[in-house]
N, C-alpha and C. Protein backbone atom coordinates (compact mmCIF):
# COMPACT_ATOMS: atom_id res chain seq x y z
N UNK A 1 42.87 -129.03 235.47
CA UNK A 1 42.91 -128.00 236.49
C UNK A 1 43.88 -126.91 236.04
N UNK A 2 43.37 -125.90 236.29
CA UNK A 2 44.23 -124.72 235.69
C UNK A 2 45.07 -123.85 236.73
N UNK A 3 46.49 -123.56 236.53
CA UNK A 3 47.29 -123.36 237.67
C UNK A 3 47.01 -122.04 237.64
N UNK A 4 46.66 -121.20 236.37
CA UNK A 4 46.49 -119.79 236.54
C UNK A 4 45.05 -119.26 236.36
N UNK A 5 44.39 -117.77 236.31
CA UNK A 5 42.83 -117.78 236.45
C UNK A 5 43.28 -116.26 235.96
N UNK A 6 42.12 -115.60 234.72
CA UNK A 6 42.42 -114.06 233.81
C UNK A 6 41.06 -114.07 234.37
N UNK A 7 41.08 -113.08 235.60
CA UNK A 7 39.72 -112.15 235.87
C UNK A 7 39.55 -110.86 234.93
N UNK A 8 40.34 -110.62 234.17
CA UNK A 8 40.02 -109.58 233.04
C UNK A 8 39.94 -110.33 232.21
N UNK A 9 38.64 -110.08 231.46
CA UNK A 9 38.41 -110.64 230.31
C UNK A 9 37.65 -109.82 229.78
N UNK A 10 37.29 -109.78 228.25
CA UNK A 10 36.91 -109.34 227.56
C UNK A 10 36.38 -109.89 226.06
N UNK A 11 35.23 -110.31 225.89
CA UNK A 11 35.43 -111.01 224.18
C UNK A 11 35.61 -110.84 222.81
N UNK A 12 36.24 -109.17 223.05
CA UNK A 12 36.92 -108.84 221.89
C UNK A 12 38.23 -109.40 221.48
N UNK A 13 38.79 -110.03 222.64
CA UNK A 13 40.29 -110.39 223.28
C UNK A 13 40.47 -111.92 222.23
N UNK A 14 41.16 -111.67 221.80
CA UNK A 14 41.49 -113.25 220.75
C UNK A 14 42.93 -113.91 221.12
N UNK A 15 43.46 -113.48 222.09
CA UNK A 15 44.71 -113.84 222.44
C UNK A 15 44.85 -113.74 223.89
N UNK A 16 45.91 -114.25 224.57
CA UNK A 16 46.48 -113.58 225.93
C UNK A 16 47.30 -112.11 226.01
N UNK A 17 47.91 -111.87 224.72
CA UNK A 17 48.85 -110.80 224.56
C UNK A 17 47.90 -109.61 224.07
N UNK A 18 46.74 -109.77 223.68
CA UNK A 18 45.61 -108.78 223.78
C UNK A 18 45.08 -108.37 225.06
N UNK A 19 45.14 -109.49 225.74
CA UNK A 19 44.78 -109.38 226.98
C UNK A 19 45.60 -108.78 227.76
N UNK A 20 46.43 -109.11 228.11
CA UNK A 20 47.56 -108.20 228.59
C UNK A 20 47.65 -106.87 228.65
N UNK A 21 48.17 -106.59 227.04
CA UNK A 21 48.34 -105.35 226.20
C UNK A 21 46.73 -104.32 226.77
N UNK A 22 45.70 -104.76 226.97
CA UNK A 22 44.41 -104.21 227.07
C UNK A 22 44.50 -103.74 228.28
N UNK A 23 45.15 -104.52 229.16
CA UNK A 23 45.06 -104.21 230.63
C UNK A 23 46.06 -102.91 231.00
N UNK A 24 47.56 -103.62 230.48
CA UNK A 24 48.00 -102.52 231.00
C UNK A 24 47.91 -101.02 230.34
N UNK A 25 46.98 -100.69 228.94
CA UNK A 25 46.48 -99.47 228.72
C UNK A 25 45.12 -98.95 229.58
N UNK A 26 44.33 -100.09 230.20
CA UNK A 26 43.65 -99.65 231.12
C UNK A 26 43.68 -99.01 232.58
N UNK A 27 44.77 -99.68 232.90
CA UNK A 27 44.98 -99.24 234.20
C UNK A 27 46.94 -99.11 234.71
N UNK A 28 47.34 -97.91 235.38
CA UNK A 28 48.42 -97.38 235.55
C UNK A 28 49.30 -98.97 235.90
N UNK A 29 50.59 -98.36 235.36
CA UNK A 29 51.35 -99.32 235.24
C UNK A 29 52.44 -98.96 236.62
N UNK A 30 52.88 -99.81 237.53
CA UNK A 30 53.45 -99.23 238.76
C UNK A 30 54.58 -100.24 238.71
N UNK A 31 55.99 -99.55 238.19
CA UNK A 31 56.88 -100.34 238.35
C UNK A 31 57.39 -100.85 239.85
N UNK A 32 56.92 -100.48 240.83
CA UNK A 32 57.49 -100.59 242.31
C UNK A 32 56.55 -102.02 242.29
N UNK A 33 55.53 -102.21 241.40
CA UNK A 33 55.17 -103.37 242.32
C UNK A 33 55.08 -104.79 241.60
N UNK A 34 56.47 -105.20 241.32
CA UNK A 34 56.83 -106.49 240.22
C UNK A 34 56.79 -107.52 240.83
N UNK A 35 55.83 -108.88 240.04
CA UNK A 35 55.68 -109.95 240.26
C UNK A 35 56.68 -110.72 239.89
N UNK A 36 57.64 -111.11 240.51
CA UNK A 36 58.62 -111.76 240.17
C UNK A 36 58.17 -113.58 239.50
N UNK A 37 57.96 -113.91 239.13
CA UNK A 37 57.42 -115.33 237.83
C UNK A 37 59.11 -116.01 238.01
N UNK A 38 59.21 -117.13 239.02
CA UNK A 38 60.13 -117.87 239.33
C UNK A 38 59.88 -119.12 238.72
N UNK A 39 58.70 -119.74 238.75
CA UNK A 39 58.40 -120.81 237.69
C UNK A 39 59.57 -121.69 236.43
N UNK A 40 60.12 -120.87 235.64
CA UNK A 40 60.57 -120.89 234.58
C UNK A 40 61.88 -120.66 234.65
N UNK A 41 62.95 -121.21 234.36
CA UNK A 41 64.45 -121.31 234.26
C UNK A 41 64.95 -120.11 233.68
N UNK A 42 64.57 -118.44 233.83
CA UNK A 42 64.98 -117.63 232.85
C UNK A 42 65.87 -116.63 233.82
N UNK A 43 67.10 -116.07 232.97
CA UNK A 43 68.07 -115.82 233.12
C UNK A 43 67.46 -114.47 232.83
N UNK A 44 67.26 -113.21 234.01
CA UNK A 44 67.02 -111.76 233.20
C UNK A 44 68.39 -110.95 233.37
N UNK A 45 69.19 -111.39 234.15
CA UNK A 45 70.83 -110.50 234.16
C UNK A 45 70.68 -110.50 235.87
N UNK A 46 71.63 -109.95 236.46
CA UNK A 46 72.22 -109.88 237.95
C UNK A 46 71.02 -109.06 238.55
N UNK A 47 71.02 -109.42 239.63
CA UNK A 47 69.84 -109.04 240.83
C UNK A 47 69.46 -107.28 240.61
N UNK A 48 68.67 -107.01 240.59
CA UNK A 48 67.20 -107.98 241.26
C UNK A 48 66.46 -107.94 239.86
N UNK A 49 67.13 -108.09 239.11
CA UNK A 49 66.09 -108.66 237.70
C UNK A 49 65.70 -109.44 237.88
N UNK A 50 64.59 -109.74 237.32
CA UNK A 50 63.69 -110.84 236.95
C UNK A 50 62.36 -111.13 235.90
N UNK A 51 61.76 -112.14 235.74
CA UNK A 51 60.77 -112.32 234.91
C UNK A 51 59.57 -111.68 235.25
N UNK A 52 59.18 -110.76 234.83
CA UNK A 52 57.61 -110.02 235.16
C UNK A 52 56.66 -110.96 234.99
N UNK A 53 55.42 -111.38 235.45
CA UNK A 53 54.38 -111.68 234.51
C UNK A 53 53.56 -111.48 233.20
N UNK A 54 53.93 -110.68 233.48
CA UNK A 54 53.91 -109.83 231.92
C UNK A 54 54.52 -109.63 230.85
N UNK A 55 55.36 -110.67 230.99
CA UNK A 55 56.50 -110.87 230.21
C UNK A 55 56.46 -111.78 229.47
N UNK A 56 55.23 -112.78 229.91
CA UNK A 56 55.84 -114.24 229.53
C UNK A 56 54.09 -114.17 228.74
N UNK A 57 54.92 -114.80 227.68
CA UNK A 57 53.66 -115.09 226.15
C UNK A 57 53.35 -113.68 225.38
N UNK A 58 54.53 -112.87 225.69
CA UNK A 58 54.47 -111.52 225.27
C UNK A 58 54.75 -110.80 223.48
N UNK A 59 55.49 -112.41 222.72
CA UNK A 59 55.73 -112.25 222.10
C UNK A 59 57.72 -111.55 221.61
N UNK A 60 57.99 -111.59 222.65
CA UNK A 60 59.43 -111.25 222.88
C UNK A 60 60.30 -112.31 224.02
N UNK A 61 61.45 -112.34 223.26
CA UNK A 61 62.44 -113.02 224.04
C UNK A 61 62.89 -112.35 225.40
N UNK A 62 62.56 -112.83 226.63
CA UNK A 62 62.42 -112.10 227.99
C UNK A 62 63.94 -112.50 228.39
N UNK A 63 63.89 -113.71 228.04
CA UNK A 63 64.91 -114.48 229.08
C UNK A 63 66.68 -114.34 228.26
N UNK A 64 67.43 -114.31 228.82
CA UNK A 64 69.13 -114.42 228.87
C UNK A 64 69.50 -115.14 227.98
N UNK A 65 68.98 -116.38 228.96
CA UNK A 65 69.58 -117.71 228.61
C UNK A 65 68.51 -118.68 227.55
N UNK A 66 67.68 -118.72 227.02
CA UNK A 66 66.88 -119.16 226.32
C UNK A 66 65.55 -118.56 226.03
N UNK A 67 64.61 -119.53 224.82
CA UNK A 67 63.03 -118.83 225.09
C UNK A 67 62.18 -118.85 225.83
N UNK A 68 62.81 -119.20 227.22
CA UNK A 68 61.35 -120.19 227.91
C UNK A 68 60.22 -119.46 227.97
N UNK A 69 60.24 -118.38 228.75
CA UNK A 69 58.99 -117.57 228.37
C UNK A 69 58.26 -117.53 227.30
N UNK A 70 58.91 -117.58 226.52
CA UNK A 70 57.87 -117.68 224.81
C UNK A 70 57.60 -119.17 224.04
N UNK A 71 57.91 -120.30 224.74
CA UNK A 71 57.84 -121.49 224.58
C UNK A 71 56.54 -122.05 224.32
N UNK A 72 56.11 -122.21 223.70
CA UNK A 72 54.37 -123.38 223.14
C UNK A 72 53.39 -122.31 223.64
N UNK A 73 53.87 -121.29 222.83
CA UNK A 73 52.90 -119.62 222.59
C UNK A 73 51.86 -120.50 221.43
């Protein structure tokens, strides 16, 4: 059972970070409206930072305090 579901898809897409990357050149990027991704033990610095969704399998170290976000990429 899968906890998450990519209604954008595409089968040029060979990755998730293609996927991603595809989306947000498709459509406007609106910083007012952040998914905060509590899931994961990551440290982004003092309030109201936090882990985007978009952050995580991005290929970059997101988090403070460790890799979790980029963990069994």
């Amino acid at each position: 059972m899968c906890q998450y579901e990519m209604t954008y898809y595409h089968r040029n897409h060979s990755s998730l970070v293609e996927i991603i990357h595809d989306y947000y050149r498709t459509y406007e990027y609106n910083s007012t409206k952040f998914t905060c991704y509590t899931h994961l033990p990551c440290n982004r610095g003092p309030f109201p930072a936090c882990l985007d969704c978009s952050e995580i399998f991005n290929g970059q170290d997101d988090c403070l305090n460790d890799e979790f976000d980029e963990e069994h990429c």
